[in-house]
C-alpha atoms as a PDB file:
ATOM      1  CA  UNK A   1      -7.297  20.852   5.876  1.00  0.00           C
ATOM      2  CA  UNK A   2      -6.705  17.238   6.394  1.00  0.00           C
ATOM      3  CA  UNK A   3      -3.504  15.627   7.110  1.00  0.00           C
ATOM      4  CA  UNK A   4      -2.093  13.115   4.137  1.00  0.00           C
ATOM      5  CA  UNK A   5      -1.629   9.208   6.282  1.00  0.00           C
ATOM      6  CA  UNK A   6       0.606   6.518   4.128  1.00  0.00           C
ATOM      7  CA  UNK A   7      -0.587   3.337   4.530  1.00  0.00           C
ATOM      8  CA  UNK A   8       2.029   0.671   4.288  1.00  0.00           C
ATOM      9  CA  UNK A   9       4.843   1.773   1.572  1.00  0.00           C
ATOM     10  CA  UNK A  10       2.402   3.946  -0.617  1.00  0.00           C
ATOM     11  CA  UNK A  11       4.631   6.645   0.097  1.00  0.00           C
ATOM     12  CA  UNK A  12       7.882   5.281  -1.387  1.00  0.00           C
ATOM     13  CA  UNK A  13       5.990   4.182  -4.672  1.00  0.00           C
ATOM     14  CA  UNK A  14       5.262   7.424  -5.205  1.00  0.00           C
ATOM     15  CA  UNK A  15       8.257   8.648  -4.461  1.00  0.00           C
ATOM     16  CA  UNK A  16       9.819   6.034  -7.059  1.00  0.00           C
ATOM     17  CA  UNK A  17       7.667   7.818  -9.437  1.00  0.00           C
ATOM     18  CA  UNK A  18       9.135   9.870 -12.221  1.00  0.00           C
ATOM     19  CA  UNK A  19       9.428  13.339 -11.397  1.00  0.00           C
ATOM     20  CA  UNK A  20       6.363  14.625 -13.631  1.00  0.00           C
ATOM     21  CA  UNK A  21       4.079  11.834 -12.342  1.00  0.00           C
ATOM     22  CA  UNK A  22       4.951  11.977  -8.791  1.00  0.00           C
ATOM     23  CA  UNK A  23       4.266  15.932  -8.966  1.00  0.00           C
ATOM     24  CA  UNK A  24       0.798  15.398 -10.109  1.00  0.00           C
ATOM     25  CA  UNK A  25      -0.280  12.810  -7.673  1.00  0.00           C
ATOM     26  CA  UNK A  26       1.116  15.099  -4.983  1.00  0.00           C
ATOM     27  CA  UNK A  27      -0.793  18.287  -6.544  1.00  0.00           C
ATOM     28  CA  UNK A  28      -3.799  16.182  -6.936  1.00  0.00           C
ATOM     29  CA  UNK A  29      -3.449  15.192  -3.045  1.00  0.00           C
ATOM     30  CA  UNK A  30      -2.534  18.221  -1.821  1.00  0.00           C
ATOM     31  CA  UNK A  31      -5.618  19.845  -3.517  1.00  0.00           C
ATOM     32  CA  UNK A  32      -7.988  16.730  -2.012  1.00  0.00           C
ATOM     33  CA  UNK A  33      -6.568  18.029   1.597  1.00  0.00           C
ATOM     34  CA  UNK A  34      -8.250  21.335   0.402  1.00  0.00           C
ATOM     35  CA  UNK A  35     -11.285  20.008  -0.282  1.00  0.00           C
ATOM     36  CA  UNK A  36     -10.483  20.479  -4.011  1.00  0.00           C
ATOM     37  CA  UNK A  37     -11.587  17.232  -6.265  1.00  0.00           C
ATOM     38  CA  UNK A  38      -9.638  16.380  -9.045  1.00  0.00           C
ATOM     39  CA  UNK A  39     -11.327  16.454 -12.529  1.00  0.00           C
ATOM     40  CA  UNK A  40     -13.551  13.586 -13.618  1.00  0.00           C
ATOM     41  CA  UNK A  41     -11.122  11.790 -15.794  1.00  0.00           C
ATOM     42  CA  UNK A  42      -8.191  12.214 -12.756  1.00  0.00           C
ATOM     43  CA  UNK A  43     -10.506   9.951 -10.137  1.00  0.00           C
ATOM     44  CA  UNK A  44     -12.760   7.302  -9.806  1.00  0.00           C
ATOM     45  CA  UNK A  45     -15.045   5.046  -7.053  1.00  0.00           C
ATOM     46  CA  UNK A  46     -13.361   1.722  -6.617  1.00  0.00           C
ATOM     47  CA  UNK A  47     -15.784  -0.095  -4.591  1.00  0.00           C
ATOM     48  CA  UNK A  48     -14.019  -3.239  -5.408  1.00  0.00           C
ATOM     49  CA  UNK A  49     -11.228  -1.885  -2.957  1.00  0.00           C
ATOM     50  CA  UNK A  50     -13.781  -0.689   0.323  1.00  0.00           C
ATOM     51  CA  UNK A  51     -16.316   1.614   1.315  1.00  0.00           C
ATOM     52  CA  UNK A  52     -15.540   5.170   0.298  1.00  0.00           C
ATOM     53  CA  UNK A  53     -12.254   4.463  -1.907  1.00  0.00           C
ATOM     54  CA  UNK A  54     -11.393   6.240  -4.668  1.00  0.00           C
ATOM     55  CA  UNK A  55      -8.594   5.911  -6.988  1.00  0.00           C
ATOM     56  CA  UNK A  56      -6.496   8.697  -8.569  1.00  0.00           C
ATOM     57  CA  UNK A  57      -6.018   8.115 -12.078  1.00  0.00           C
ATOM     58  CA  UNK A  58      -2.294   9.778 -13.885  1.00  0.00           C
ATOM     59  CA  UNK A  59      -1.491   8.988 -17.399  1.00  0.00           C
ATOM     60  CA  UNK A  60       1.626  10.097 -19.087  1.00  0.00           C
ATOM     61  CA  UNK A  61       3.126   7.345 -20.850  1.00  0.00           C
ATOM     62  CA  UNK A  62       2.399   5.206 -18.427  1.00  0.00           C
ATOM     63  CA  UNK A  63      -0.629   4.979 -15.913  1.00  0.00           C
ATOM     64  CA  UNK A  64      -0.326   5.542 -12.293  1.00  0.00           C
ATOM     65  CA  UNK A  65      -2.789   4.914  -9.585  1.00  0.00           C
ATOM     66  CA  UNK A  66      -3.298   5.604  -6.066  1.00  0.00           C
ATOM     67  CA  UNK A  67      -6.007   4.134  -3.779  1.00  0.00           C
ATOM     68  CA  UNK A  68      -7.399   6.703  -1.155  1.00  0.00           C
ATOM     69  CA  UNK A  69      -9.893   7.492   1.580  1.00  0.00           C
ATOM     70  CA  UNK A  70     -11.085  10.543   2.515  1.00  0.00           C
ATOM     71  CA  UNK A  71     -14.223   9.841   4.834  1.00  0.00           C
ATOM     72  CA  UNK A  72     -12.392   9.838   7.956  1.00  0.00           C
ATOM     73  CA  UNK A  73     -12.065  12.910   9.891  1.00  0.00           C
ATOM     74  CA  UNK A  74      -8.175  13.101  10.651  1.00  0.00           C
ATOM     75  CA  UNK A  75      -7.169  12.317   7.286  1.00  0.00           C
ATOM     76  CA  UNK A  76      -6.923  11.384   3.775  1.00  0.00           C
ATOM     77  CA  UNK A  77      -5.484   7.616   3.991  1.00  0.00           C
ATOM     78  CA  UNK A  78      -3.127   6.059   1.151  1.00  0.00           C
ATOM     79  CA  UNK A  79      -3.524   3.149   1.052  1.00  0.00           C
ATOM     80  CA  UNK A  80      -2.112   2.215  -1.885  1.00  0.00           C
ATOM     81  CA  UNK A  81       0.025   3.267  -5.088  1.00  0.00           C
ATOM     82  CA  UNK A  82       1.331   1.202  -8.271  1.00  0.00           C
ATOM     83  CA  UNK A  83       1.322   1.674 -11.835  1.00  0.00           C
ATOM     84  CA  UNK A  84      -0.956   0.066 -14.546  1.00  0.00           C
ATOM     85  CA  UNK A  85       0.181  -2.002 -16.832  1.00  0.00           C
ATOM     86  CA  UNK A  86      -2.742  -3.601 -17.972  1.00  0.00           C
ATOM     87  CA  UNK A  87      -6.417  -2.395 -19.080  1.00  0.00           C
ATOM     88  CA  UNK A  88      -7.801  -4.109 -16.338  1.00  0.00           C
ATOM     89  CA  UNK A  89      -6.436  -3.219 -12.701  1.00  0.00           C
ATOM     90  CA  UNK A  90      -4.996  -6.388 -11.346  1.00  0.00           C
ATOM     91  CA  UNK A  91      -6.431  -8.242  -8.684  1.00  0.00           C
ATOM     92  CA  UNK A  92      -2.915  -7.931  -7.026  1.00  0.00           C
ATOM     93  CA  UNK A  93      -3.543  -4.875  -6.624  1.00  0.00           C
ATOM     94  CA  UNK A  94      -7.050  -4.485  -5.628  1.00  0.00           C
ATOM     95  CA  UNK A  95      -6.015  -7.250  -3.237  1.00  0.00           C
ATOM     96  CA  UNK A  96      -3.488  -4.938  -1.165  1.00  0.00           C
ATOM     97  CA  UNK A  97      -5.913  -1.956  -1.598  1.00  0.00           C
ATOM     98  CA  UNK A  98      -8.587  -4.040   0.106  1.00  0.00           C
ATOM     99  CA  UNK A  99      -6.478  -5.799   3.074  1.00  0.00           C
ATOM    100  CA  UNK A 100      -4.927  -2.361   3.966  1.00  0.00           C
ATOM    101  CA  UNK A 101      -8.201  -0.843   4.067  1.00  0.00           C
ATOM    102  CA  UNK A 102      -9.928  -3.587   6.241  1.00  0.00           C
ATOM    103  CA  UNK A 103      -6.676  -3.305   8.330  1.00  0.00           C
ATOM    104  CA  UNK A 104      -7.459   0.327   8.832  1.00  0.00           C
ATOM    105  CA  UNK A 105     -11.237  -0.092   9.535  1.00  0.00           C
ATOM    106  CA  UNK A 106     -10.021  -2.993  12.039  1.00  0.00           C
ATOM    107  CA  UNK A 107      -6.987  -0.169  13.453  1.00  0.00           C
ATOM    108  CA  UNK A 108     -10.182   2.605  13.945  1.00  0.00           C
ATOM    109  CA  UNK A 109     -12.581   0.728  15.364  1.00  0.00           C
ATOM    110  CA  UNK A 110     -15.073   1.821  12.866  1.00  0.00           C
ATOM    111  CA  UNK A 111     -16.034   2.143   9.367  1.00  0.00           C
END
């Protein structure tokens, strides 16, 4: 089982969630530390963001994404959580996914 790492304040958007979204982000994390992937629609590859990031996808009446990596031994790293209010992902938002994971790969050592 891997350990869950929040990268920047990934944590507290998710946390600002509503209830029922927040829940299944958390279930879909918890099962990732398990080794458990979520269903095809719940996650995608976001190479746009780095090497090896995926993105959980959560729609209720809204959308809700988090950006995370799980190719690193001590831990699955979120980097990054917002929700989607457009079709298209903002470059924002891409932009802080990216920058926190370069940070990280510069923090490691290594990608």
């Amino acid at each position: 089982m891997k350990d869950i790492i929040y990268v920047g304040h990934s944590h507290k958007v998710i946390a600002s969630f509503p209830d029922k979204a927040k829940q299944h982000v958390l279930a879909l994390l918890d099962g990732i530390r398990w080794g458990v992937m979520p269903l095809p629609t719940e996650f995608k590859y976001v190479s746009t963001v780095g090497k090896g990031v995926y993105e959980l996808r959560v729609k209720l009446n809204t959308q809700y994404r988090v950006f995370y990596v799980t190719k690193f031994q001590e831990g699955i790293y979120v980097l990054h959580a917002f929700v989607k209010k457009t079709q298209k992902t903002s470059k924002k938002d891409i932009d802080i996914g990216a920058k926190r994971y370069k940070d990280l790969i510069k923090y490691r050592g290594k990608d």
